[in-house]
Protein backbone atom coordinates (compact mmCIF):
# COMPACT_ATOMS: atom_id res chain seq x y z
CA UNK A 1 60.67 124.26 166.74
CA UNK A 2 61.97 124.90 163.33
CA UNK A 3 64.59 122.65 161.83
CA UNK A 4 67.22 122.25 164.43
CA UNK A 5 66.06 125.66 166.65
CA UNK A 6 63.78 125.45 169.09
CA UNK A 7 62.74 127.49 172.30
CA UNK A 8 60.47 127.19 175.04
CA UNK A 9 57.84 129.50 176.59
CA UNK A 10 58.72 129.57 180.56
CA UNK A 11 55.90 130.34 182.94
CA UNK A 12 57.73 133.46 184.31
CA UNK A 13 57.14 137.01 185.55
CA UNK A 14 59.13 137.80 182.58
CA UNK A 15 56.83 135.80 180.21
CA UNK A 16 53.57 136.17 181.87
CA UNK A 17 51.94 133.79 179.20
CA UNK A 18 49.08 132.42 181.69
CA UNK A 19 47.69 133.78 185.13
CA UNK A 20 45.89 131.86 187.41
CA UNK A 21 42.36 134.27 189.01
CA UNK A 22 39.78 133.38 191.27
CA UNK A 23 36.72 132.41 189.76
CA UNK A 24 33.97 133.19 192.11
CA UNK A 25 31.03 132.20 189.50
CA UNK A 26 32.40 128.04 190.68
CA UNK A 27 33.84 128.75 194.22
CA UNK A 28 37.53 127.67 192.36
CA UNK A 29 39.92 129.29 190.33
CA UNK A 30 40.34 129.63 186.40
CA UNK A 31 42.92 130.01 183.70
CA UNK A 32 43.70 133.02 181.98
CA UNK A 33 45.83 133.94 178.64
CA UNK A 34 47.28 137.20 179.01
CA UNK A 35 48.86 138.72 175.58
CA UNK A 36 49.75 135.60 173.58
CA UNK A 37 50.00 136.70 170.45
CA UNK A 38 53.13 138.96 171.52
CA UNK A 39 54.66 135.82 173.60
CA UNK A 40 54.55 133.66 170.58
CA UNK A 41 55.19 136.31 167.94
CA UNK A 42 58.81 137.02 169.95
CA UNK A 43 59.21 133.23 170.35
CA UNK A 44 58.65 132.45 166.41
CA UNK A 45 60.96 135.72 165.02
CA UNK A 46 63.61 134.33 167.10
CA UNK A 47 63.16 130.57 166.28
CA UNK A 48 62.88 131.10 162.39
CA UNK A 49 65.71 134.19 161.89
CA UNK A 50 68.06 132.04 163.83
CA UNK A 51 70.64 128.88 162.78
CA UNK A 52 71.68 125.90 164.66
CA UNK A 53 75.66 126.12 162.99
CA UNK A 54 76.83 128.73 160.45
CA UNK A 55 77.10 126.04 157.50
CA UNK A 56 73.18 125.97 157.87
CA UNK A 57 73.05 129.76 158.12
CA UNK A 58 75.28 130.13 154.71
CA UNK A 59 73.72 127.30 153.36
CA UNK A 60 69.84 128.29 153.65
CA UNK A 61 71.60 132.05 152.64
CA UNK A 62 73.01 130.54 148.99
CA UNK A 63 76.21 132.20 150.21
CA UNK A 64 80.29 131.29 148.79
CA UNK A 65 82.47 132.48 151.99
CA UNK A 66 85.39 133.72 150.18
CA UNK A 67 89.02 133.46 152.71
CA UNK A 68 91.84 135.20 151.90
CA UNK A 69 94.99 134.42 153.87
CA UNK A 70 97.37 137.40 153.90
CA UNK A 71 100.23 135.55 154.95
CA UNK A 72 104.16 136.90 154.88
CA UNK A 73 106.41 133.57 153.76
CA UNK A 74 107.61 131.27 156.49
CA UNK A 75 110.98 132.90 156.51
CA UNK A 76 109.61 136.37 157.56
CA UNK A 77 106.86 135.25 159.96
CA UNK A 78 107.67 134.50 163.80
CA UNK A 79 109.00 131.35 164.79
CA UNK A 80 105.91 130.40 166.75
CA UNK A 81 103.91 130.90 163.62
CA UNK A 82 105.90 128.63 160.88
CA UNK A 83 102.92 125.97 160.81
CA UNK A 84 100.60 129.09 160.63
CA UNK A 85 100.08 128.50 156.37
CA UNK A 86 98.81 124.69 157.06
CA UNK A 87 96.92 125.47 159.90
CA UNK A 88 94.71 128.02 157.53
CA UNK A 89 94.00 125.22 155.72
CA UNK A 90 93.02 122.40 157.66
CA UNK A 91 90.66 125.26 159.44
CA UNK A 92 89.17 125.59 155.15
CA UNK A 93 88.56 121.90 154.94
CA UNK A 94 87.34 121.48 158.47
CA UNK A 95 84.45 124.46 157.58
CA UNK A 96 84.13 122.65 154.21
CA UNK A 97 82.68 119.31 156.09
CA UNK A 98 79.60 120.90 156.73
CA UNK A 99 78.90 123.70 154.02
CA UNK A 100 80.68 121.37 150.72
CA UNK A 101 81.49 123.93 148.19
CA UNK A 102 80.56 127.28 150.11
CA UNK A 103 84.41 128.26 151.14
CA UNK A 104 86.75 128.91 149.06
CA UNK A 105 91.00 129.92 150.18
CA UNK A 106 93.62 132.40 148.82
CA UNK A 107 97.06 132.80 150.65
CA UNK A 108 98.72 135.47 149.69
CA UNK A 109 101.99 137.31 150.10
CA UNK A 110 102.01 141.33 149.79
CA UNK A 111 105.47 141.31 149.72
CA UNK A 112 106.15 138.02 147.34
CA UNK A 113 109.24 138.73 145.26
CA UNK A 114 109.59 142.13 146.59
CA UNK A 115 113.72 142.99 148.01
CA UNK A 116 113.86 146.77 148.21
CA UNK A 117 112.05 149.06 151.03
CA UNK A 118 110.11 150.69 148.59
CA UNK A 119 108.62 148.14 146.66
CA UNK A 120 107.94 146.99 150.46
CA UNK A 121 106.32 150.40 151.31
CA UNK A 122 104.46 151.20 148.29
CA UNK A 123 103.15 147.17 147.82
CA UNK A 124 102.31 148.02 151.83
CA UNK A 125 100.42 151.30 150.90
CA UNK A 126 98.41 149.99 148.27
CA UNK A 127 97.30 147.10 150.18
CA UNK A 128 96.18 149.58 152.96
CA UNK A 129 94.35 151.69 150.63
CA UNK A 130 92.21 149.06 149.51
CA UNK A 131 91.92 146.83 152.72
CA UNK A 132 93.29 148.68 155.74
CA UNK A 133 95.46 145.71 156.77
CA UNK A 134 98.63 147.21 157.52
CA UNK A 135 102.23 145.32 158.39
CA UNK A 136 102.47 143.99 162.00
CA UNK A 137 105.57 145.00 163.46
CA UNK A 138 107.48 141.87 164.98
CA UNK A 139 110.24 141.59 166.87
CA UNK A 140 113.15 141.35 163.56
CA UNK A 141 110.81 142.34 161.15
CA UNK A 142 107.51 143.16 159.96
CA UNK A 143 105.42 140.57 158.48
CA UNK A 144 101.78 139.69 157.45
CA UNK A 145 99.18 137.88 159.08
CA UNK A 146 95.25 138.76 158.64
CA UNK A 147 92.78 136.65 156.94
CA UNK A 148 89.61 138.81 155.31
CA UNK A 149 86.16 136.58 155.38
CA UNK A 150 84.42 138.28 152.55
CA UNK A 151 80.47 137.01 152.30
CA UNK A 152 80.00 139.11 148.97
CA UNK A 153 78.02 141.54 150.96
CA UNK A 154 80.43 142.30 154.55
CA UNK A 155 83.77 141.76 155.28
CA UNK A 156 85.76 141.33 158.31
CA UNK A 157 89.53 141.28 159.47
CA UNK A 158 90.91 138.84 161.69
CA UNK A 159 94.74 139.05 162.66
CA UNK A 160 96.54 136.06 163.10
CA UNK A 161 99.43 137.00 165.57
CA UNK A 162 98.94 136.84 169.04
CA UNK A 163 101.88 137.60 171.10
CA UNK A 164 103.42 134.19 172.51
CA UNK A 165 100.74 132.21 171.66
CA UNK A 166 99.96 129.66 169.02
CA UNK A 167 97.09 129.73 166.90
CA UNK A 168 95.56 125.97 166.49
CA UNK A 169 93.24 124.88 164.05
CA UNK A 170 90.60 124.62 166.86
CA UNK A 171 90.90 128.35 167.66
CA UNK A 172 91.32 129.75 164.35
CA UNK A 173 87.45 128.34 163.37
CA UNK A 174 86.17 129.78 166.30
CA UNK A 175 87.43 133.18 165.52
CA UNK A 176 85.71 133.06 161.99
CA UNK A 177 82.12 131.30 162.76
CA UNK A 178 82.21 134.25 165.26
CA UNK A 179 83.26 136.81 162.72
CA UNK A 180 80.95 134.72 160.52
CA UNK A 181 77.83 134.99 162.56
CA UNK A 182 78.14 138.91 163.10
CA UNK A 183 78.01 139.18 159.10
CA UNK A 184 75.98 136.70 158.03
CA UNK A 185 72.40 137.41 158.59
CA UNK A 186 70.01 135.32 160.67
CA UNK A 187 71.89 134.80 163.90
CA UNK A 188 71.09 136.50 167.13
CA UNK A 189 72.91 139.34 168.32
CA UNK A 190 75.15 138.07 171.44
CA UNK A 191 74.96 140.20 174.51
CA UNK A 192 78.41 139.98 177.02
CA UNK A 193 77.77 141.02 180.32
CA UNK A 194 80.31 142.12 183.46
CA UNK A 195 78.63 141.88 187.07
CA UNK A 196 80.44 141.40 190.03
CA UNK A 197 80.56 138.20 191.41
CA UNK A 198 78.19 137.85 194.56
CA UNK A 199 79.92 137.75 198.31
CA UNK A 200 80.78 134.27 199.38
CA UNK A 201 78.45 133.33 201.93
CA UNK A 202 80.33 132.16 205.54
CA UNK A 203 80.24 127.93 205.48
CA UNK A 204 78.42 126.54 208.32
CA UNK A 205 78.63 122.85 208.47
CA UNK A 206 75.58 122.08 209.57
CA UNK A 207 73.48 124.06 207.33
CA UNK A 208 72.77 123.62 203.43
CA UNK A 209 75.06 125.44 201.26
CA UNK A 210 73.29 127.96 198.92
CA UNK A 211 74.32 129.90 196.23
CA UNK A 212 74.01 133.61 196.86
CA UNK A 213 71.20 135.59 195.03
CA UNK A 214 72.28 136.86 191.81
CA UNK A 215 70.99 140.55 191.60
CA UNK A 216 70.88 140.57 187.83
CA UNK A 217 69.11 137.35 187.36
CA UNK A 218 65.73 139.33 186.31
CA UNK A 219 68.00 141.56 183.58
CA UNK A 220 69.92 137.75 182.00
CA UNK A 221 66.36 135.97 182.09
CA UNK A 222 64.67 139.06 179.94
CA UNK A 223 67.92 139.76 177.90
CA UNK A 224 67.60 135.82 176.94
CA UNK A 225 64.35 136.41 175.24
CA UNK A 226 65.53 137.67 172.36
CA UNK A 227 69.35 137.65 172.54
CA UNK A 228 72.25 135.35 173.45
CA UNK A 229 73.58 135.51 176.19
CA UNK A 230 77.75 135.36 177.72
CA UNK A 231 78.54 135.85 181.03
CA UNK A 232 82.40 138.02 180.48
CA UNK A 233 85.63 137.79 182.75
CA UNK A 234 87.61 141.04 181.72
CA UNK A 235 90.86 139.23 182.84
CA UNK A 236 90.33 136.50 180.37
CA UNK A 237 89.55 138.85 177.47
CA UNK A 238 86.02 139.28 175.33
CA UNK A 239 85.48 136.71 173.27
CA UNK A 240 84.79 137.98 169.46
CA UNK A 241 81.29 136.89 169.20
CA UNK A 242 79.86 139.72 171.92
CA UNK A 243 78.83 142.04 170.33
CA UNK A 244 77.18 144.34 172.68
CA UNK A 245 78.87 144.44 175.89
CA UNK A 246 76.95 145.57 179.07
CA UNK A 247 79.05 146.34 182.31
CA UNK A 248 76.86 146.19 185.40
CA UNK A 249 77.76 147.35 188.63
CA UNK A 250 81.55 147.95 187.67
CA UNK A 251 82.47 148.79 191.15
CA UNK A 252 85.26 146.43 191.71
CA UNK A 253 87.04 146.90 188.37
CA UNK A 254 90.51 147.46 188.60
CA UNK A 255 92.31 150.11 186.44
């Protein structure tokens, strides 16, 4: 255990930590350790290099988390986006809680006080030259909507318009501690995988119910070891904190 981390060694075929032999020197059997230095070696490096939250990751880390909104004014954005400015915020104060004094917030318009097309364009150029964000293109007109998380040392985009859907507070700090924990060092890689889901077994009344065997069970158990794990559903999208996906057995994907 170390702080709020802590992992156990399973007596598995995966993590053959002890083996039982005959011992034919008492007529019984003995214990054996097979390699555990490796076994606890892997178990340490992935207790210590790991955090329980990302306030305790940028915290431990000395790091300022520097947010800047790039926001079009309310006017301009969609109408399912008008409470998008105070919803930014309340997602800053509710990261604050935990990490006092580590995140700081910017809003900013590209386009503030801008009327012709090309102060538009050239204020949209320049903003693309040193970001990449670009205008989204919306349904009257084009507006803003990313918000950069810059640690100091990696930066990442997240854009703020999704289609007929409203962001919430809730869903907005998901999206950055995920964005958050691919930058900031010290959290585990998280591994996505796609596998079919195993044939329903036919229901007989009078016998037990069992789930069927899940042929990849060996693959998530040793995966586990030193990753983090997701099981994916393609139809419901892939969530931003995989970030190695592994398809398995993609058979039964559609198109």
């Amino acid at each position: 255990a170390s702080g709020d981390r802590y992992e156990h060694i399973a007596l598995s075929r995966t993590c053959p930590l002890i083996r039982i032999v005959e011992d034919f020197n008492t007529f019984g059997i003995k214990l054996e350790l097979t390699d555990p230095e490796y076994v606890l070696a892997r178990t340490l490096r992935k207790v210590v290099q790991t955090y329980g939250s990302v306030a305790g990751a940028i915290i431990a880390q000395d790091l300022s988390i520097k947010l800047t909104a790039y926001l079009s004014d309310k006017e301009t954005l969609p109408q399912d986006m008008q409470g998008l400015p105070e919803t930014i915020q309340q997602m800053r104060d509710e990261l604050e809680k935990d990490a006092k004094g580590r995140f700081s917030l910017a809003v900013v318009d590209p386009w503030e006080g801008l009327k012709s097309t090309d102060e538009k364009q050239r204020a949209a150029q320049a903003l693309f030259d040193a970001t990449k964000v670009r205008p989204i293109r919306g349904a009257t007109a084009d507006f803003y909507a990313w918000l950069l998380i810059d640690t100091g040392e990696s930066k990442e985009f997240i854009e703020l318009y999704k289609p007929g859907e409203t962001i919430g507070q809730a869903d907005l700090k998901t999206a950055v501690e995920g964005s958050l924990k691919r930058i900031v060092p010290g959290f585990l890689k998280t591994v996505g995988i796609v596998s079919p889901t195993p044939p329903q077994q036919p229901m007989n009344p009078m016998m037990p119910q069992q789930r069927p065997p899940d042929p990849f069970a060996v693959t998530r158990e040793f995966l586990s070891e030193a990753f983090q794990v997701t099981q994916v559903t393609l139809a419901s999208g892939i969530e931003r904190a995989v970030d190695i996906l592994l398809v398995l057995q993609p058979g039964d994907l559609t198109d």
